[in-house]
C-alpha atoms as a PDB file:
ATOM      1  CA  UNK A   1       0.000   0.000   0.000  1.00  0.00           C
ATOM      2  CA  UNK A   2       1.209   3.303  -0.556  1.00  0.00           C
ATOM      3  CA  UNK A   3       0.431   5.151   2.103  1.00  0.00           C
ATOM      4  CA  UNK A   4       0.912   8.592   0.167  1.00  0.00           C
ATOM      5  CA  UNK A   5      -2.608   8.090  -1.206  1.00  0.00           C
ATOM      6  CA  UNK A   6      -4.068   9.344   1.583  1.00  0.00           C
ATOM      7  CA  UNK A   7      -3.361  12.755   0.216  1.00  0.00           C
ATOM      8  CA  UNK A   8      -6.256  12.325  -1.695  1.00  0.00           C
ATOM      9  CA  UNK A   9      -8.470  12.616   1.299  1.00  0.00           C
ATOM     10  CA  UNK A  10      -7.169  15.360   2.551  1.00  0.00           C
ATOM     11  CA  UNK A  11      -4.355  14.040   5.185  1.00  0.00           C
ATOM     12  CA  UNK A  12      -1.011  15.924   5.939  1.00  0.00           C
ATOM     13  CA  UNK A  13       2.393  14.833   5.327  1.00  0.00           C
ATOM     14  CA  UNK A  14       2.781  13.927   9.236  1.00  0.00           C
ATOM     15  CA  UNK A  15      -0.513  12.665   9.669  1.00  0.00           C
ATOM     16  CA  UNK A  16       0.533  10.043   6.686  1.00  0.00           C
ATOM     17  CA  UNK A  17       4.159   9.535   8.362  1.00  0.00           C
ATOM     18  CA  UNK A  18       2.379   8.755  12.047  1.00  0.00           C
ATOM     19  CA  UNK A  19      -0.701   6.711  10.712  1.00  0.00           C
ATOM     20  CA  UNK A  20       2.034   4.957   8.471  1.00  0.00           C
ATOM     21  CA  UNK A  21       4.496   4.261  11.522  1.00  0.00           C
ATOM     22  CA  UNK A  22       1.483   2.825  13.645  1.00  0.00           C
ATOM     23  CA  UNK A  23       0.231   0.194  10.817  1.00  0.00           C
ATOM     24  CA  UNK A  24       3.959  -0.960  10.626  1.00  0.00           C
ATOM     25  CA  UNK A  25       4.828  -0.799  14.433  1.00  0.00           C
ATOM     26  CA  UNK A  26       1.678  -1.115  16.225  1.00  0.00           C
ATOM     27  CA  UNK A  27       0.242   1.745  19.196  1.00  0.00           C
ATOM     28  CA  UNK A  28       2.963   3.647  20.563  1.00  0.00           C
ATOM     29  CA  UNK A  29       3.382   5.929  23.731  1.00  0.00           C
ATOM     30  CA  UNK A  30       2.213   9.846  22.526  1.00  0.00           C
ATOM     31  CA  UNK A  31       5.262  10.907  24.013  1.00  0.00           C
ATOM     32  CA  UNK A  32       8.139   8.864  21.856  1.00  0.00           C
ATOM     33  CA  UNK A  33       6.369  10.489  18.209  1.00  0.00           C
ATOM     34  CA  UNK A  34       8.450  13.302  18.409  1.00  0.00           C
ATOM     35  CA  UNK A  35      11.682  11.495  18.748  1.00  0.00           C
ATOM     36  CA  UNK A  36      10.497   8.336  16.368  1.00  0.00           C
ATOM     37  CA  UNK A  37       9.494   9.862  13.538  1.00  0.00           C
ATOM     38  CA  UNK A  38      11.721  13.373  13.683  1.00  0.00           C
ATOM     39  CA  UNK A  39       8.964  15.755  14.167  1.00  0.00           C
ATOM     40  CA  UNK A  40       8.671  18.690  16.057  1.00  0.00           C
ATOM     41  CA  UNK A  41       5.869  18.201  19.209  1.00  0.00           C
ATOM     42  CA  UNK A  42       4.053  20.680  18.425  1.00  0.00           C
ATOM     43  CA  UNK A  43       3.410  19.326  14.643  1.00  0.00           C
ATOM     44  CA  UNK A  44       3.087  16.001  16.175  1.00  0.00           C
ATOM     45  CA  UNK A  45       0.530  16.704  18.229  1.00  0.00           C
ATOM     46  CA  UNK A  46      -1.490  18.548  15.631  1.00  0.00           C
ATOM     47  CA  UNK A  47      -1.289  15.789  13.477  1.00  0.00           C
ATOM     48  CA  UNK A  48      -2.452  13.055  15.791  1.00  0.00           C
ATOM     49  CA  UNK A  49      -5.008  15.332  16.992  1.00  0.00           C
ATOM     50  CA  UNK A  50      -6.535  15.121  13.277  1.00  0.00           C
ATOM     51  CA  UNK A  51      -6.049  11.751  12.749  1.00  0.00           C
ATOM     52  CA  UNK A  52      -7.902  11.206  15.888  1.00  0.00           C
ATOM     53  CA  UNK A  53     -10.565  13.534  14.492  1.00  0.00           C
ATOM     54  CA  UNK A  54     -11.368  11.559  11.162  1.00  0.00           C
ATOM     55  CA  UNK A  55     -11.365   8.296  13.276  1.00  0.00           C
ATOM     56  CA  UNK A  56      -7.775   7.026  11.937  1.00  0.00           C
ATOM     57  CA  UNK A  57      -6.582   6.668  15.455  1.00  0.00           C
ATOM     58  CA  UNK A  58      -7.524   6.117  19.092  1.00  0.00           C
ATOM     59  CA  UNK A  59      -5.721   7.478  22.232  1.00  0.00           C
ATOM     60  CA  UNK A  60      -6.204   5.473  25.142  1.00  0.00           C
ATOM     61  CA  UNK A  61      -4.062   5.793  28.068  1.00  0.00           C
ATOM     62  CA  UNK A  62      -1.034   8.100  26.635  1.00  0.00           C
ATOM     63  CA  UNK A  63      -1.108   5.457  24.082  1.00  0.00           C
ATOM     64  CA  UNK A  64      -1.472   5.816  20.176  1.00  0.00           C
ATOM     65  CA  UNK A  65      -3.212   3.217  18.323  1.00  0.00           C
ATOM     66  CA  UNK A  66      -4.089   2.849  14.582  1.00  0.00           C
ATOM     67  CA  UNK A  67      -7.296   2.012  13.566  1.00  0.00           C
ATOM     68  CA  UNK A  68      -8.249  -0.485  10.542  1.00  0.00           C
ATOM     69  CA  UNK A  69      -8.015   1.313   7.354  1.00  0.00           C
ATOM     70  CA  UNK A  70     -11.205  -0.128   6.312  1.00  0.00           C
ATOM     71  CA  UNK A  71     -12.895   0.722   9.549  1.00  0.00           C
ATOM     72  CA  UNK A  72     -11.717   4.262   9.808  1.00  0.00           C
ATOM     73  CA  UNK A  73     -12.094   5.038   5.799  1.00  0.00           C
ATOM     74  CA  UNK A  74     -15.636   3.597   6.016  1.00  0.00           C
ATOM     75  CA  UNK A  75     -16.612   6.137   8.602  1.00  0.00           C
ATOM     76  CA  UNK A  76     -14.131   9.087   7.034  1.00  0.00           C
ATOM     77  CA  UNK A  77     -16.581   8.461   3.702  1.00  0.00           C
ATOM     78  CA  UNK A  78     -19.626   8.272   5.464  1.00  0.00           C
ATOM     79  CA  UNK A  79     -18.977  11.851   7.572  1.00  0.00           C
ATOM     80  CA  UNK A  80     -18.089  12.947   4.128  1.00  0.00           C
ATOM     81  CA  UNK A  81     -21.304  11.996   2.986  1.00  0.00           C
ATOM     82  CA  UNK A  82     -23.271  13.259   5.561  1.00  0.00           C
ATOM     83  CA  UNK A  83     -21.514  16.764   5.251  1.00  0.00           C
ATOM     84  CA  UNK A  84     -22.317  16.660   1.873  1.00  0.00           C
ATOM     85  CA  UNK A  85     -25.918  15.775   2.158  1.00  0.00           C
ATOM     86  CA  UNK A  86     -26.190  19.206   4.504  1.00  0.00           C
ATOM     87  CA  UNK A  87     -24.357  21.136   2.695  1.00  0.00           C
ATOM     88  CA  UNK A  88     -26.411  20.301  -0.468  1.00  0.00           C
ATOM     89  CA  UNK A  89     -29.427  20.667   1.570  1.00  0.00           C
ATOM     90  CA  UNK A  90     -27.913  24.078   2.418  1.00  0.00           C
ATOM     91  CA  UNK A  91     -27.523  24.710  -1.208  1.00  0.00           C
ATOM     92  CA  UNK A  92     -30.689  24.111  -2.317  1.00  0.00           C
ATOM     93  CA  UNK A  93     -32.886  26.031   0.288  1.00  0.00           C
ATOM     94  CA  UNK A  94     -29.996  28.987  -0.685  1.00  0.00           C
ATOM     95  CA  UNK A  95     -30.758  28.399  -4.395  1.00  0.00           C
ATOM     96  CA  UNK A  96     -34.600  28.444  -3.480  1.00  0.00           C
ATOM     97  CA  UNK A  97     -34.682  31.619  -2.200  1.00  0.00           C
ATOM     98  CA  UNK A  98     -32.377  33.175  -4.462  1.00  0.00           C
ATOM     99  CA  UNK A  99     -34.516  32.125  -7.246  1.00  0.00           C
ATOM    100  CA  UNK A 100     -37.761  32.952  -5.693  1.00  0.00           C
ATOM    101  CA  UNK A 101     -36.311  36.724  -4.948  1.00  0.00           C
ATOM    102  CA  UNK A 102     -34.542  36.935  -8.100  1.00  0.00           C
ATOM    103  CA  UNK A 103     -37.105  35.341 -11.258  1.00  0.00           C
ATOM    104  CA  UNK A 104     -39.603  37.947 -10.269  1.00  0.00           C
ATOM    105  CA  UNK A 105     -37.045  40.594 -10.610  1.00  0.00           C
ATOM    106  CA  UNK A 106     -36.314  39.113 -14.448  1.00  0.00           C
ATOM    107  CA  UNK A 107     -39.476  38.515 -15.654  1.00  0.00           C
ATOM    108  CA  UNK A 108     -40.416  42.041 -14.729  1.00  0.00           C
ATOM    109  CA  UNK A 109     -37.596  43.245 -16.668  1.00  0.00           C
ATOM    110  CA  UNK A 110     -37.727  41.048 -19.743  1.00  0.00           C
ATOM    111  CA  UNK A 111     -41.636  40.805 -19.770  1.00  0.00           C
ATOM    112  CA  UNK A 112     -42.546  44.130 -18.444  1.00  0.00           C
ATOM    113  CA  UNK A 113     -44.854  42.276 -15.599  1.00  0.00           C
ATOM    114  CA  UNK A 114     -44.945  41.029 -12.192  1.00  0.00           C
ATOM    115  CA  UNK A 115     -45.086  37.597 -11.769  1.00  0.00           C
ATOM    116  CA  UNK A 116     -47.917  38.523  -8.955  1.00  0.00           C
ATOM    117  CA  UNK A 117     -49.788  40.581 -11.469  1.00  0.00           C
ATOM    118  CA  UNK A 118     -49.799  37.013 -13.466  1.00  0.00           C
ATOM    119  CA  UNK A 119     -50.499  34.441 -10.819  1.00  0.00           C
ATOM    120  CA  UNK A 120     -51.267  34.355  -7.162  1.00  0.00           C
ATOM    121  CA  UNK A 121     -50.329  31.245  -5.407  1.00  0.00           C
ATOM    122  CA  UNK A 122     -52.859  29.669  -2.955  1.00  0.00           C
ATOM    123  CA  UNK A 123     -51.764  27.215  -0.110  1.00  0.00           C
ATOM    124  CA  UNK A 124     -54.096  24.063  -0.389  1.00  0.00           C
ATOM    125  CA  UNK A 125     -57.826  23.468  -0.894  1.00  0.00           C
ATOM    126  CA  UNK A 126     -59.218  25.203   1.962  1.00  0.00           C
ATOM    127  CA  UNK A 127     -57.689  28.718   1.232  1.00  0.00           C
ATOM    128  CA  UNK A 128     -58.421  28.128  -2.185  1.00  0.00           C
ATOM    129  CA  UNK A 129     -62.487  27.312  -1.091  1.00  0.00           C
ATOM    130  CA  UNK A 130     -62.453  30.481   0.895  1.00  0.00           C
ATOM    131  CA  UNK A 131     -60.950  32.668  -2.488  1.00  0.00           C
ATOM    132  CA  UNK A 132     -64.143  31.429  -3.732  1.00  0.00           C
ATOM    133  CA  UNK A 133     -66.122  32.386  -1.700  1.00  0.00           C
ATOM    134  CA  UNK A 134     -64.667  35.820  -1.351  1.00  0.00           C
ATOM    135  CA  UNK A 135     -64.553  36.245  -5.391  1.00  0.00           C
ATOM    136  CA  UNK A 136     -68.604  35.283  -5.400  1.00  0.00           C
ATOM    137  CA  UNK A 137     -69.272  37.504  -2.863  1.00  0.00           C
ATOM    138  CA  UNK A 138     -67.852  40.446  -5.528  1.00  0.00           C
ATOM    139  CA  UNK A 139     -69.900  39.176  -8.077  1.00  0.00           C
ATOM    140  CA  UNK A 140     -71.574  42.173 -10.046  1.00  0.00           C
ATOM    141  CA  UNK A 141     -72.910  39.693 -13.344  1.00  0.00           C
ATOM    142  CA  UNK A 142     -71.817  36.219 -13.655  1.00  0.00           C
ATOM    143  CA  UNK A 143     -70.616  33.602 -11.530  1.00  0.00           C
ATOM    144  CA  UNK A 144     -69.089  30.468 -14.040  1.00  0.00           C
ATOM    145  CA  UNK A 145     -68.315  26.760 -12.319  1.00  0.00           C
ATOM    146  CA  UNK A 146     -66.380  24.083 -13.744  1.00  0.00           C
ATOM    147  CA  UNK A 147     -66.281  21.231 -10.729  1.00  0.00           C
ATOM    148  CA  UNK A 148     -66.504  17.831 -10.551  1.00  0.00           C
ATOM    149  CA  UNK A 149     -69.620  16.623  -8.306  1.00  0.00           C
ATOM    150  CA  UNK A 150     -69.268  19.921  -6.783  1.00  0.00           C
ATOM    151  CA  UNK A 151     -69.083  18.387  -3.262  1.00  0.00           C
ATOM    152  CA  UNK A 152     -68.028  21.803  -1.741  1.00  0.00           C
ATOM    153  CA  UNK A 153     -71.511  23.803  -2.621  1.00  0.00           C
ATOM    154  CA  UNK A 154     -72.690  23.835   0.729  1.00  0.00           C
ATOM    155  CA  UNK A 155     -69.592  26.264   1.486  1.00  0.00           C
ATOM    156  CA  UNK A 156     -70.399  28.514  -0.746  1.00  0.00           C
ATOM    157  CA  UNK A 157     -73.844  28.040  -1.033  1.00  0.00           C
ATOM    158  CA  UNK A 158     -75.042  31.014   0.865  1.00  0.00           C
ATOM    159  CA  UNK A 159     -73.238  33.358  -1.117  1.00  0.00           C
ATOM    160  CA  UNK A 160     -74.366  31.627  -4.588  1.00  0.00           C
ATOM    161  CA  UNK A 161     -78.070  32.706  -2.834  1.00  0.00           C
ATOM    162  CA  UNK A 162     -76.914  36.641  -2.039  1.00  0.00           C
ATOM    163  CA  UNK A 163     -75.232  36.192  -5.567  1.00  0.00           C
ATOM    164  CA  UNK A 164     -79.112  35.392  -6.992  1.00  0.00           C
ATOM    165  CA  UNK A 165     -80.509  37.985  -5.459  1.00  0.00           C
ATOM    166  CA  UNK A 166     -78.420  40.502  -6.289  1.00  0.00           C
ATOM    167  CA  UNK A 167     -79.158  38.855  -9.682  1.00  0.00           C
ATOM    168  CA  UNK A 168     -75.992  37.877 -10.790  1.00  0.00           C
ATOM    169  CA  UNK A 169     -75.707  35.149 -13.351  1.00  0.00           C
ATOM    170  CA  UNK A 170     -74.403  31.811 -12.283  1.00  0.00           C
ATOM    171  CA  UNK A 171     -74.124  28.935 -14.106  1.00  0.00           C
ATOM    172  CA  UNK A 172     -72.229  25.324 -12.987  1.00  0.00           C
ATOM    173  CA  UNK A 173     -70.676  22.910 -15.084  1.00  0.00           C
ATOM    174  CA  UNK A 174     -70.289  18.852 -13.390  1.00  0.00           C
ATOM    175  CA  UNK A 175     -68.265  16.310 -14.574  1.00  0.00           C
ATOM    176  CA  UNK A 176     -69.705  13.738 -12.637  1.00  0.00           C
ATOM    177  CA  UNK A 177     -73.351  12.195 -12.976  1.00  0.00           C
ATOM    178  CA  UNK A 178     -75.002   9.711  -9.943  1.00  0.00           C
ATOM    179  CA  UNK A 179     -77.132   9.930  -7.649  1.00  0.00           C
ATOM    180  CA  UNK A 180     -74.738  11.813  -4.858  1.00  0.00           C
ATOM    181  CA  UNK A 181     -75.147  14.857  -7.634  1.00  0.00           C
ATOM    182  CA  UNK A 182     -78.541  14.382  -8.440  1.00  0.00           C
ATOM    183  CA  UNK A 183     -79.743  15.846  -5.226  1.00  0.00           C
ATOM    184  CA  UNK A 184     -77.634  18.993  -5.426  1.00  0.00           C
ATOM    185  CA  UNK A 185     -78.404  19.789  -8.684  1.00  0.00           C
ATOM    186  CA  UNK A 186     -81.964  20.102  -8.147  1.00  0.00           C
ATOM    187  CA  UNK A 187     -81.468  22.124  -5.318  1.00  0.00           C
ATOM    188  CA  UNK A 188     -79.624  24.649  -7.244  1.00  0.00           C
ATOM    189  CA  UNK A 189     -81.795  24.244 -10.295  1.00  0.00           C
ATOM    190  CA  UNK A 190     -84.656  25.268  -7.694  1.00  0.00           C
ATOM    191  CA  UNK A 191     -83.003  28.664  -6.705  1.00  0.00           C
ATOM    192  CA  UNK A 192     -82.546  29.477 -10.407  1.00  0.00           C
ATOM    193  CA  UNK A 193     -78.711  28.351 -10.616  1.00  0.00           C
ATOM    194  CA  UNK A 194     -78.088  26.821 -14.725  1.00  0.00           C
ATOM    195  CA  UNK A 195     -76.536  23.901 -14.305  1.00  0.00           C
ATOM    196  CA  UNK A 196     -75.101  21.577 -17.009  1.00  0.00           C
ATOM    197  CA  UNK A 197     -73.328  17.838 -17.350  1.00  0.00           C
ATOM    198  CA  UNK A 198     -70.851  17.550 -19.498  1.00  0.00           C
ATOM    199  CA  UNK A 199     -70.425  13.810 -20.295  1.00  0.00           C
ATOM    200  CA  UNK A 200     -67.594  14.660 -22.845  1.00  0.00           C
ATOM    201  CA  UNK A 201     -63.700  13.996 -22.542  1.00  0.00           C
ATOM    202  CA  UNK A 202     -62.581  14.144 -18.788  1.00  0.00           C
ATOM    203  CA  UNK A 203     -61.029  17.414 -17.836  1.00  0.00           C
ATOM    204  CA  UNK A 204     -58.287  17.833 -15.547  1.00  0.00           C
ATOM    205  CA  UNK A 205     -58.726  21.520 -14.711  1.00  0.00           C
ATOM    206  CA  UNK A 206     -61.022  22.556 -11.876  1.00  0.00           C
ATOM    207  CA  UNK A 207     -61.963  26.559 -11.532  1.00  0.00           C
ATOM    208  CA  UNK A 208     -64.548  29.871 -10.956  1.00  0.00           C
ATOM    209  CA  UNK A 209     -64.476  32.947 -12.598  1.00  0.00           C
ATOM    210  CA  UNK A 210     -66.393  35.601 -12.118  1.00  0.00           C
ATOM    211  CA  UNK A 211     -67.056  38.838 -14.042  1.00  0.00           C
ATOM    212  CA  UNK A 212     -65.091  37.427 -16.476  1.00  0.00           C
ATOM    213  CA  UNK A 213     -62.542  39.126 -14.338  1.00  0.00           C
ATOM    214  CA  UNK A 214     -61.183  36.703 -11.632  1.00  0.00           C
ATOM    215  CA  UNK A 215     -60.239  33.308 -11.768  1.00  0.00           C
ATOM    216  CA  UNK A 216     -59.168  30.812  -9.069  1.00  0.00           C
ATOM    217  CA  UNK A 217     -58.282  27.625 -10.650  1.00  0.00           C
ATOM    218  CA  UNK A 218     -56.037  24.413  -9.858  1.00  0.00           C
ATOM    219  CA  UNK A 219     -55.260  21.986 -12.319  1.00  0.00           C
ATOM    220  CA  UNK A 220     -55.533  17.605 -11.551  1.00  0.00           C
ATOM    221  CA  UNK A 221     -52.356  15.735 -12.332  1.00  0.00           C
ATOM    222  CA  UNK A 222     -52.662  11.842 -13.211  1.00  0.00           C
ATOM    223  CA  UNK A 223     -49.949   9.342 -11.323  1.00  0.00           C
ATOM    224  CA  UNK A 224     -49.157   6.270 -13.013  1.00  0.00           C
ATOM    225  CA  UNK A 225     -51.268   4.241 -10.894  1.00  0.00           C
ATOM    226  CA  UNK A 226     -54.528   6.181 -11.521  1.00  0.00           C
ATOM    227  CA  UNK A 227     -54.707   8.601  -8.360  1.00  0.00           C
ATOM    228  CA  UNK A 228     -55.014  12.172  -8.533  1.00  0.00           C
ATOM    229  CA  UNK A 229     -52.854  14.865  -6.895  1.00  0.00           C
ATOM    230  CA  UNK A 230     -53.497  18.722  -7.814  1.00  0.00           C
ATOM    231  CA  UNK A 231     -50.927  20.864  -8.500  1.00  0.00           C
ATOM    232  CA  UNK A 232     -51.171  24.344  -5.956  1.00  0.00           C
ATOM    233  CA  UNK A 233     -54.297  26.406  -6.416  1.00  0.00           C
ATOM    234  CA  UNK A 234     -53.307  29.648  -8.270  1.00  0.00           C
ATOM    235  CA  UNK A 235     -55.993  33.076  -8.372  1.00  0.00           C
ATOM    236  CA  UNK A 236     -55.228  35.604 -11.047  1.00  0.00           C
ATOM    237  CA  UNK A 237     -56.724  38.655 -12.669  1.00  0.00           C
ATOM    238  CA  UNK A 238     -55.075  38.463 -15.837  1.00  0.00           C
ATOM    239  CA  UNK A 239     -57.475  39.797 -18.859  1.00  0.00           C
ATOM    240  CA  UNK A 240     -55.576  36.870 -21.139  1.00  0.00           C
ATOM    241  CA  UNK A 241     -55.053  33.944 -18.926  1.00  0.00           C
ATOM    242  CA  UNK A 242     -58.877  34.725 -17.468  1.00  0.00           C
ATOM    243  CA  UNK A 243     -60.274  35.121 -21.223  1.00  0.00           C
ATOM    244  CA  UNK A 244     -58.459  31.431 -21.682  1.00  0.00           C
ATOM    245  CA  UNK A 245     -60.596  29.783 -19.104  1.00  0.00           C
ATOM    246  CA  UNK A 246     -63.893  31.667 -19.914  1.00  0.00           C
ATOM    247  CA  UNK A 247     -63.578  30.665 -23.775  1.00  0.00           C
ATOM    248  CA  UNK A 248     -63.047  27.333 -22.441  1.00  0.00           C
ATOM    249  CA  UNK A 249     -65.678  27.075 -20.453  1.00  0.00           C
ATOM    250  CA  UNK A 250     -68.181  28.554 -22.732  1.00  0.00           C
ATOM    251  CA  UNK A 251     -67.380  26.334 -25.485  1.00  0.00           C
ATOM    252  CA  UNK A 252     -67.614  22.823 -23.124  1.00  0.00           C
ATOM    253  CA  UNK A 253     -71.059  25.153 -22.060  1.00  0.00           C
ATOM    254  CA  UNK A 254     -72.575  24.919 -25.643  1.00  0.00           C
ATOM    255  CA  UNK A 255     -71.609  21.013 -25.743  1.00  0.00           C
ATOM    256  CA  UNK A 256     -72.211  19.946 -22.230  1.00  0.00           C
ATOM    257  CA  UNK A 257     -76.130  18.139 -21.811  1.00  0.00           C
ATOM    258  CA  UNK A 258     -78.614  20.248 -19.702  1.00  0.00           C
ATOM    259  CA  UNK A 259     -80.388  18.831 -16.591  1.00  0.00           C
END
């Protein structure tokens, strides 16, 4: 073995020279180092101080002791790779931020926008419900629904009602036809809400606009094995990304069967 090698990890010249003397000639008293291996104590001591410190050597007594390369490399790599892992973690909650302080910054500049003035983030479901119900409770015309079985109306059900009466427009769009539904939509049919099935492709996008001037939307991804995670719930005012949905919806409108 050459011992030199161990450069590559990072030892010193007299950590190699100690480590080195102890595989050949077995634990020796701290003291005789100096003398045995022509160093100065001071250097000696540093040296078996990092040895000792990576695991390459134990001290017991006044006396030095090598431990079995495989042993102490094992562990020297694992440390390594537990530094690593941190200091990658480190790196990418550093890179996060940076990015999500600086992108904004660029798109403003390249794109003359805000990324804000785009899209609006929403943390989970339940802030996204109570958007909703904050958006329908500005609602000066039209109120437009694309859901599934629409298994949240009861939360926004009273302000659908103040919505009516105030004579705003709403109209609801289900993907989903059984008897669970059936009930709901004749309630809403009763208090003058259109409602529509649309028994065409599925659609993976879930969303209310109103005015034609707010949107809160989230969009369904597919896993491989069938089960459905959304993606973050996002609210904009954008004329063009809100004129997207609307179009969208209006068209599946037209095609969608009436109940």
């Amino acid at each position: 073995m050459s011992f030199s090698n161990l450069k590559a990890i990072g030892l010193s010249d007299p950590e190699i020279r100690i480590y080195e003397y102890l595989v050949e000639n077995g634990e020796v008293h701290l003291s005789a180092i100096p003398e045995k291996l022509g160093v100065e104590a001071g250097e000696a001591r540093s040296a078996v101080e990092g040895l000792a410190g990576i695991g390459a050597v134990e001290v017991k007594s006044g006396r030095l002791a090598p431990v079995a390369p495989k042993t102490f490399l094992q562990r020297y790599l694992k440390k390594q790779e537990l530094e690593c892992d941190i200091r990658i973690s480190e790196l990418r909650a550093a890179i996060g931020k940076l990015q999500s302080d600086l992108e904004p910054l660029y798109m403003e500049k390249r794109l003359g926008m805000r990324m804000e003035e785009l899209l609006q983030a929403i943390d989970g479901l339940p802030a996204m419900e109570l958007e909703t119900v904050k958006m329908i409770s500005r609602a000066n015309t039209e109120i437009c629904i694309l859901a599934e079985e629409f298994s949240w109306y009861d939360k926004v059900r009273e302000e659908l009602l103040s919505a009516l009466e105030r004579k705003v427009a709403v109209r609801v769009i289900i993907l989903a036809k059984d008897g669970k539904v059936s009930h709901r939509v004749e309630e809403m049919k009763q208090h003058g809400i259109k409602v529509r099935h649309s028994s065409r492709e599925w659609r993976s996008t879930r969303f209310t606009i109103v005015d034609s001037k707010e949107l809160v939307f989230l969009i369904w991804a597919v896993k491989s094995d069938s089960s459905r995670i959304h993606y973050r719930p996002n609210y904009t005012k954008n004329p063009g990304l809100v004129s997207v949905f609307n179009d969208s919806f209006n068209l599946l409108w037209e095609r969608a069967d009436r109940l």
